[in-house]
Protein backbone atom coordinates (compact mmCIF):
# COMPACT_ATOMS: atom_id res chain seq x y z
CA UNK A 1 -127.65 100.65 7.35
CA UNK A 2 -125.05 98.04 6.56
CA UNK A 3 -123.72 97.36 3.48
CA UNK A 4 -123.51 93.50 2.11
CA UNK A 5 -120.47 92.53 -0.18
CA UNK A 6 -121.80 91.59 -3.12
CA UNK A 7 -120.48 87.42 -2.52
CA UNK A 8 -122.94 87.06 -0.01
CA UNK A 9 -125.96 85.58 -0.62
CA UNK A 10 -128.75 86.91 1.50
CA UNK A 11 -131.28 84.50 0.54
CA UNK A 12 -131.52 80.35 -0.26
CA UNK A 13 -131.36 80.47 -4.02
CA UNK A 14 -131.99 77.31 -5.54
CA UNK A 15 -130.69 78.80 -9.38
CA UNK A 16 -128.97 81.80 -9.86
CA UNK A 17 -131.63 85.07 -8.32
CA UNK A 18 -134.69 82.17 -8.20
CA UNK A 19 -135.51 81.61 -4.34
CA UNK A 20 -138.11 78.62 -2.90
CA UNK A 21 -140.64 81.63 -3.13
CA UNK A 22 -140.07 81.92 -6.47
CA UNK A 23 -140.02 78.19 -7.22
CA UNK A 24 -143.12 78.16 -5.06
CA UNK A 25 -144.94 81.11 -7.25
CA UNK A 26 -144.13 79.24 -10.14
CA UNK A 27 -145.79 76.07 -9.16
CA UNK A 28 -148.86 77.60 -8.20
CA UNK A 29 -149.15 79.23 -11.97
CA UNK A 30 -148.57 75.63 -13.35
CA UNK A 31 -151.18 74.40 -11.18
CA UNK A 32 -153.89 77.43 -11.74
CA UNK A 33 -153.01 77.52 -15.60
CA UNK A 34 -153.85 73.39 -15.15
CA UNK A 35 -156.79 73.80 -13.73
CA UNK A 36 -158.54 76.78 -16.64
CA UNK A 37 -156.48 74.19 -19.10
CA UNK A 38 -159.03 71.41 -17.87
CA UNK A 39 -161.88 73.57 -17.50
CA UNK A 40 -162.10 75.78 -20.27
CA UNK A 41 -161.58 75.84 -24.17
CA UNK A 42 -160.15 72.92 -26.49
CA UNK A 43 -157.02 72.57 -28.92
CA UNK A 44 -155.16 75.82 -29.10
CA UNK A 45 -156.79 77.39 -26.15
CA UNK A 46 -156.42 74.93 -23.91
CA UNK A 47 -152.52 75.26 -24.65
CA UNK A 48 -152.82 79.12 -24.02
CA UNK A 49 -154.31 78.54 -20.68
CA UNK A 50 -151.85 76.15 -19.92
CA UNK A 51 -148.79 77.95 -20.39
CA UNK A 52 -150.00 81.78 -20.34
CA UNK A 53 -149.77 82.23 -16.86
CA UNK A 54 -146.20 79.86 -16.08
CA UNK A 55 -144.50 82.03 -18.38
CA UNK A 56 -145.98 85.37 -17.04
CA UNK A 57 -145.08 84.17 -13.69
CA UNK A 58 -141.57 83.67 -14.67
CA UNK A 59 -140.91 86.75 -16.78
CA UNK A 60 -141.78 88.57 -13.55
CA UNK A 61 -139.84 86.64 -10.87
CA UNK A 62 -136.78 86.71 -13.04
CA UNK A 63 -134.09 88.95 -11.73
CA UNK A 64 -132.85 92.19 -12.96
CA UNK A 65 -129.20 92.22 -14.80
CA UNK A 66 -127.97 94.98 -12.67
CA UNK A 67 -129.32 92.80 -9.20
CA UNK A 68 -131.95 95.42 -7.83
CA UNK A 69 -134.48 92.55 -7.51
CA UNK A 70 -137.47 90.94 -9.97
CA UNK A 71 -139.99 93.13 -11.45
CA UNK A 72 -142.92 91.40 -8.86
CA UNK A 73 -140.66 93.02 -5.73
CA UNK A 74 -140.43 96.79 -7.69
CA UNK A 75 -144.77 96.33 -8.42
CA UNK A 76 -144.69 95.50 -4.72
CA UNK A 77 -142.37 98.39 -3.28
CA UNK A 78 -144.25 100.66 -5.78
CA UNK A 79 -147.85 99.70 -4.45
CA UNK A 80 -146.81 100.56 -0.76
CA UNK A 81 -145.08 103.86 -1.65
CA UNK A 82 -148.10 104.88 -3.49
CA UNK A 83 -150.70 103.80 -0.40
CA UNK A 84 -148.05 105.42 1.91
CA UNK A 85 -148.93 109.09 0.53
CA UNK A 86 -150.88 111.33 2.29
CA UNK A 87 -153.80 112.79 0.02
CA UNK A 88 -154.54 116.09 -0.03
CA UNK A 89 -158.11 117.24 -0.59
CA UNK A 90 -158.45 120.43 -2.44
CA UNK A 91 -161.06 122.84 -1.18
């Protein structure tokens, strides 16, 4: 395993630790939180819809302080570890 100095960027970042895939991700929660805005609810609700899920999406594609990543690539990394485990049956 090599090591990277920290002044090198691995990825494209467009701002500071937000990628196209992020930018991307983002986009597609404006667009689905568009769509529920236009089909469901009125007044207040129809705000909720409309911003609930933009503002999820970018609370967990925003990078950690100490650079390890965004909480969506730690969910992701955890997920495999876990189906990685062999299971053990008891008898």
């Amino acid at each position: 395993m090599y090591l990277i100095p920290k002044n090198i960027r691995v990825k494209r970042e467009i701002f500071k630790g937000y990628g196209i895939k992020e930018i991307l991700l983002l986009g597609l929660s404006v667009l689905v939180g568009f769509i529920l805005a236009k089909l469901f609810g009125t007044g207040l609700i129809k705000i909720f819809f409309f911003c609930f899920f933009p503002i999820l999406t970018f609370l967990i594609t925003l990078p950690m302080p100490n650079g390890s990543g965004n909480i969506l690539s730690i969910i992701i990394k955890m997920i495999k570890f876990r189906s990685s485990q062999k299971k053990y049956k008891k008898f």
